[in-house]
Each structure stands twice: as C-alpha cells, then as structure tokens.
N, C-alpha and C. Protein backbone atom coordinates (compact mmCIF):
# COMPACT_ATOMS: atom_id res chain seq x y z
N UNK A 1 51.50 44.53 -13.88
CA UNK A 1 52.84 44.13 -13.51
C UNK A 1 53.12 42.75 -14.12
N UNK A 2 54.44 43.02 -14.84
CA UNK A 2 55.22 41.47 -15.28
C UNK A 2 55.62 41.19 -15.13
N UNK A 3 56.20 39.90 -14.58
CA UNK A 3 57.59 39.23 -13.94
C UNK A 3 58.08 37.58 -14.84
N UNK A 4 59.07 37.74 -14.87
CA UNK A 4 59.36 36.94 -15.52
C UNK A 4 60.17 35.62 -15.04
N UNK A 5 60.08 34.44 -14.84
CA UNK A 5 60.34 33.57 -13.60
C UNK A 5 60.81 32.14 -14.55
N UNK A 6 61.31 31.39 -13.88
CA UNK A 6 62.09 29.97 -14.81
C UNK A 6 60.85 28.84 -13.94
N UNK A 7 60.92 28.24 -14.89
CA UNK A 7 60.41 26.91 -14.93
C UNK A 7 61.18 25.81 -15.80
N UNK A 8 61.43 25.23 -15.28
CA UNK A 8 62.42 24.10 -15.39
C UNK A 8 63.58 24.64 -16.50
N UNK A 9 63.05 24.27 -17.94
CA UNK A 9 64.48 24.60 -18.91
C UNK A 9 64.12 25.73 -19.53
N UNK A 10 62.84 26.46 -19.35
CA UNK A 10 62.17 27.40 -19.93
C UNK A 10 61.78 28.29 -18.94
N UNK A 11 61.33 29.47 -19.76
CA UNK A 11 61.07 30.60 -18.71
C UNK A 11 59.97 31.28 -19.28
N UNK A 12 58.69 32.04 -18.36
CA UNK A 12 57.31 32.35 -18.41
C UNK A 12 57.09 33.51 -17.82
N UNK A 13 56.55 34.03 -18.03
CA UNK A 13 55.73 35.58 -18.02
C UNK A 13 54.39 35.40 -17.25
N UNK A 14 54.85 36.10 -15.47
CA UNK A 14 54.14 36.11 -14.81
C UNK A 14 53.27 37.36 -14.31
N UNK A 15 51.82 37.26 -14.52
CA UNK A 15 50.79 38.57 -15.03
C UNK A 15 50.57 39.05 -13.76
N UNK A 16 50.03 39.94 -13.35
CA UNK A 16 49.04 40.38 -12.18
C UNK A 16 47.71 39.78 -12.18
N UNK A 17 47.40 39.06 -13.23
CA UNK A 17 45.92 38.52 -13.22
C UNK A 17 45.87 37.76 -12.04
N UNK A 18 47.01 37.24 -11.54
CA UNK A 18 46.80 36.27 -10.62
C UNK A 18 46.82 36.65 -9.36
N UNK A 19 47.25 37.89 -8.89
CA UNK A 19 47.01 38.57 -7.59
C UNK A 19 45.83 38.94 -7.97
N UNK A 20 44.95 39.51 -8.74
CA UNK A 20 43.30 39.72 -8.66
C UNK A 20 43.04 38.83 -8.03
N UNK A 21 42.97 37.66 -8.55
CA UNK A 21 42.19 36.28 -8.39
C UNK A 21 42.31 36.50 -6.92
N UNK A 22 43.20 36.37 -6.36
CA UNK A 22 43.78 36.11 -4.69
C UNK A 22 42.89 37.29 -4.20
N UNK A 23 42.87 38.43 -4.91
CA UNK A 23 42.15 39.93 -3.81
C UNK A 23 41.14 39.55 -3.72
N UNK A 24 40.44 38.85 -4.87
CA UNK A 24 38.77 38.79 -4.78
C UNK A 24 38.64 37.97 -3.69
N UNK A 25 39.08 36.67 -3.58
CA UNK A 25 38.69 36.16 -2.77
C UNK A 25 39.39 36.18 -1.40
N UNK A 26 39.98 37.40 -1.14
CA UNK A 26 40.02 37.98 0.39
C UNK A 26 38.50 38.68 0.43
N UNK A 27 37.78 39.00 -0.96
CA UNK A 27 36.71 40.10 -0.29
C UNK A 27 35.40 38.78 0.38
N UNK A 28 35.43 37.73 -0.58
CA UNK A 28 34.49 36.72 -0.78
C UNK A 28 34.55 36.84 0.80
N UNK A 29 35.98 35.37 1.35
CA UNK A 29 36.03 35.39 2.37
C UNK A 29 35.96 36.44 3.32
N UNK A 30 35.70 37.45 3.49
CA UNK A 30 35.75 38.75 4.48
C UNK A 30 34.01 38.42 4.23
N UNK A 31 33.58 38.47 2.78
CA UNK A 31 32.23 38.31 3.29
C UNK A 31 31.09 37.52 3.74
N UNK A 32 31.73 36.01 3.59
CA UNK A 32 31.54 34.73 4.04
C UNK A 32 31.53 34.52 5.57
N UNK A 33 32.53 35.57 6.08
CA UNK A 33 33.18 35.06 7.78
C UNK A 33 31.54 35.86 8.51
N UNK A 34 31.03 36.68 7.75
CA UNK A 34 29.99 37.41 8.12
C UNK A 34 28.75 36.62 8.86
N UNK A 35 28.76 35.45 8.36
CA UNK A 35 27.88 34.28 8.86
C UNK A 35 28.39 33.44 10.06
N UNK A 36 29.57 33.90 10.19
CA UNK A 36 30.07 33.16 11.18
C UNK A 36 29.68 33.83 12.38
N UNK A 37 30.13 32.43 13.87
CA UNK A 37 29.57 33.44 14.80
C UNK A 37 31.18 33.00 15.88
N UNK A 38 31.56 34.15 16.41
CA UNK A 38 31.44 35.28 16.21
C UNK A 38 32.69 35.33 14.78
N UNK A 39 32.44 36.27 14.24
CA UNK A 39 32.77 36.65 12.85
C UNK A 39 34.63 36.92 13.16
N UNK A 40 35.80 36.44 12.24
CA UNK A 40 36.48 36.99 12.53
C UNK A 40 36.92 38.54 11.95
N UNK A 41 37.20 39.39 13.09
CA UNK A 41 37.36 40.92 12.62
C UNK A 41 38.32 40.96 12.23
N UNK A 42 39.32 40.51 12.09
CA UNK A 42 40.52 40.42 10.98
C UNK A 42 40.55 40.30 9.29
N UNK A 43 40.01 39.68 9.52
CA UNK A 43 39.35 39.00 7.74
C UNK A 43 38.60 39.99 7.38
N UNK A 44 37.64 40.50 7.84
CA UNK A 44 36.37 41.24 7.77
C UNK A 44 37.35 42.53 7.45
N UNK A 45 38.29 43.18 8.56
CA UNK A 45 39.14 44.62 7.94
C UNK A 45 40.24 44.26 6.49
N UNK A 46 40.14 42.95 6.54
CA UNK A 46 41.32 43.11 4.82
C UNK A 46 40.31 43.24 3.92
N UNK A 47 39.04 42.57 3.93
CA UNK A 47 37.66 42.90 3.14
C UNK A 47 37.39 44.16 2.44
N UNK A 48 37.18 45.01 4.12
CA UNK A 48 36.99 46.43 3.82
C UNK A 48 38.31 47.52 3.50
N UNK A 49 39.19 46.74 3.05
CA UNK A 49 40.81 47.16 3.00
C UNK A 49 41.01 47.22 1.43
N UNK A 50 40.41 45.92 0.73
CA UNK A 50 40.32 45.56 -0.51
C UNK A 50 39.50 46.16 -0.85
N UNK A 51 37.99 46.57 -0.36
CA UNK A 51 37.08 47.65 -1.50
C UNK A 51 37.87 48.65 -1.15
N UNK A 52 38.57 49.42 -0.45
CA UNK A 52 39.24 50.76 -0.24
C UNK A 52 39.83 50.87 -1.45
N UNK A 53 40.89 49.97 -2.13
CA UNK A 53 41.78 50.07 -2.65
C UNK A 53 41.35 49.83 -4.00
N UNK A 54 39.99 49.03 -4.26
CA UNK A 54 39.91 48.66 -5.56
C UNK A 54 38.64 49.37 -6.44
N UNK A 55 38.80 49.85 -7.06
CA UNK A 55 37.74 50.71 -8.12
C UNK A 55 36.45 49.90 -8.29
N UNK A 56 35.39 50.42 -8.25
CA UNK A 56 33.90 49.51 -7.82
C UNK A 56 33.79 48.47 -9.39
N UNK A 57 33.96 49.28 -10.19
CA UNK A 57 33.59 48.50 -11.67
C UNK A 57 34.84 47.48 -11.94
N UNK A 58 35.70 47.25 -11.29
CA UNK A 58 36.61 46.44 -11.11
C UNK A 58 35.98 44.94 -10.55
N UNK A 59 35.50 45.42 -9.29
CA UNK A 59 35.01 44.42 -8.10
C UNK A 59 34.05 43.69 -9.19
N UNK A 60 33.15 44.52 -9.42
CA UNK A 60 32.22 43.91 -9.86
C UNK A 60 32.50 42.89 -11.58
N UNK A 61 33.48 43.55 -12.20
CA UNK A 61 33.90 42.67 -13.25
C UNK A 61 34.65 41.32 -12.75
N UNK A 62 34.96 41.26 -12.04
CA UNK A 62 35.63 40.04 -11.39
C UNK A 62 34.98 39.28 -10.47
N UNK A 63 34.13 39.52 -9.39
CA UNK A 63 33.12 38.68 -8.90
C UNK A 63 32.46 38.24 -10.02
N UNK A 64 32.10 38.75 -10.94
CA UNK A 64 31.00 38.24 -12.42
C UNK A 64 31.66 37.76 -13.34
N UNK A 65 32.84 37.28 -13.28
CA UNK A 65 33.57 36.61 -13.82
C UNK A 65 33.85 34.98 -13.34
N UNK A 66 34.18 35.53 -11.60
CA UNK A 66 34.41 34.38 -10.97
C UNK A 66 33.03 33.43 -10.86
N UNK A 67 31.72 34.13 -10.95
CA UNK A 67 30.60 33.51 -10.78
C UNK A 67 29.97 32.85 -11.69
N UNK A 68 30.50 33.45 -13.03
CA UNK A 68 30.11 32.59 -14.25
C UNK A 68 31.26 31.35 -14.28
N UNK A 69 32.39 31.50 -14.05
CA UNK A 69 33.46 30.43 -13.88
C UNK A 69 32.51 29.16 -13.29
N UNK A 70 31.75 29.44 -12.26
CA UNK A 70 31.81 28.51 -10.87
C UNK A 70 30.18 27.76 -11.84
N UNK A 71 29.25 28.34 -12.68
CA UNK A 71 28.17 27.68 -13.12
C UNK A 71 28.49 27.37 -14.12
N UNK A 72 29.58 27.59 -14.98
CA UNK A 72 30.23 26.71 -16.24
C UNK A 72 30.93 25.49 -15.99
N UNK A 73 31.56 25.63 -15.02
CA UNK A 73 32.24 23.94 -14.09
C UNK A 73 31.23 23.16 -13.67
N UNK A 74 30.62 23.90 -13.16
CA UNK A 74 28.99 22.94 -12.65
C UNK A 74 27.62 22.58 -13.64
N UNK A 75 28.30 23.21 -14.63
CA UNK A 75 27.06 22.84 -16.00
C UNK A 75 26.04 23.62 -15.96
N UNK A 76 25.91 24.48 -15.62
CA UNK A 76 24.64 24.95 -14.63
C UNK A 76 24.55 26.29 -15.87
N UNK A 77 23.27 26.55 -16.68
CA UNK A 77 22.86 27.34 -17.65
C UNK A 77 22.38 28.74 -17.49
C-alpha cells in the first residue's frame, strides 16, 4: 500500500514498510511482557493476533533484519 501525503511545499510517497516496522514490534513487545509478572494478557493476544495474520517467512525476515539493525548501531560484529 501507497499513500501519498504533503510535507511542507512538497509531497512524498508513503510505503507500508512502515506499518511492518510497528507489527514487529507489537510481536517483540507481546513477547517481552512474557517476563513480566503478572504478564499483560492484552499485549500478549495482539502478539498472537500478529503471528495469525502474518506468513512465518515474513516474521522471520524482519525480526533478522531488525536484529542485524540493532548490532550495526552498536558496532557489534
């Protein structure tokens, strides 16, 4: 999906890449709250709401994306 939106005197082409970004990390957090005590079950069902909806080789291209992101900012080899 493309949308197309103004910014100041110009106008930009807005992707779906950027709702990924946001899904993944509903799953992160859904699986982060897991350590918590007691866990919230809200978070935890949009978690299991988001693998419902999203194709496995998907998930996994994008957590492994986001994870190499996070050791390239941190220098980390």
């Amino acid at each position: 999906m493309v949308r197309l939106e103004r910014e100041g005197d110009s106008f930009v082409f807005i992707t779906g890449n950027t709702q990924k970004l946001q899904d993944i990390s509903i799953l992160v957090n859904a699986i982060s709250e897991l350590n918590n005590n007691p866990p919230d079950p809200a978070k935890i069902k949009e978690g299991l709401i988001f693998l419902d909806k999203t194709p496995e080789n998907d998930i996994r291209k994008d957590l492994r994306t986001i994870m190499m992101q996070v050791l390239e900012n941190k220098g980390i080899d």
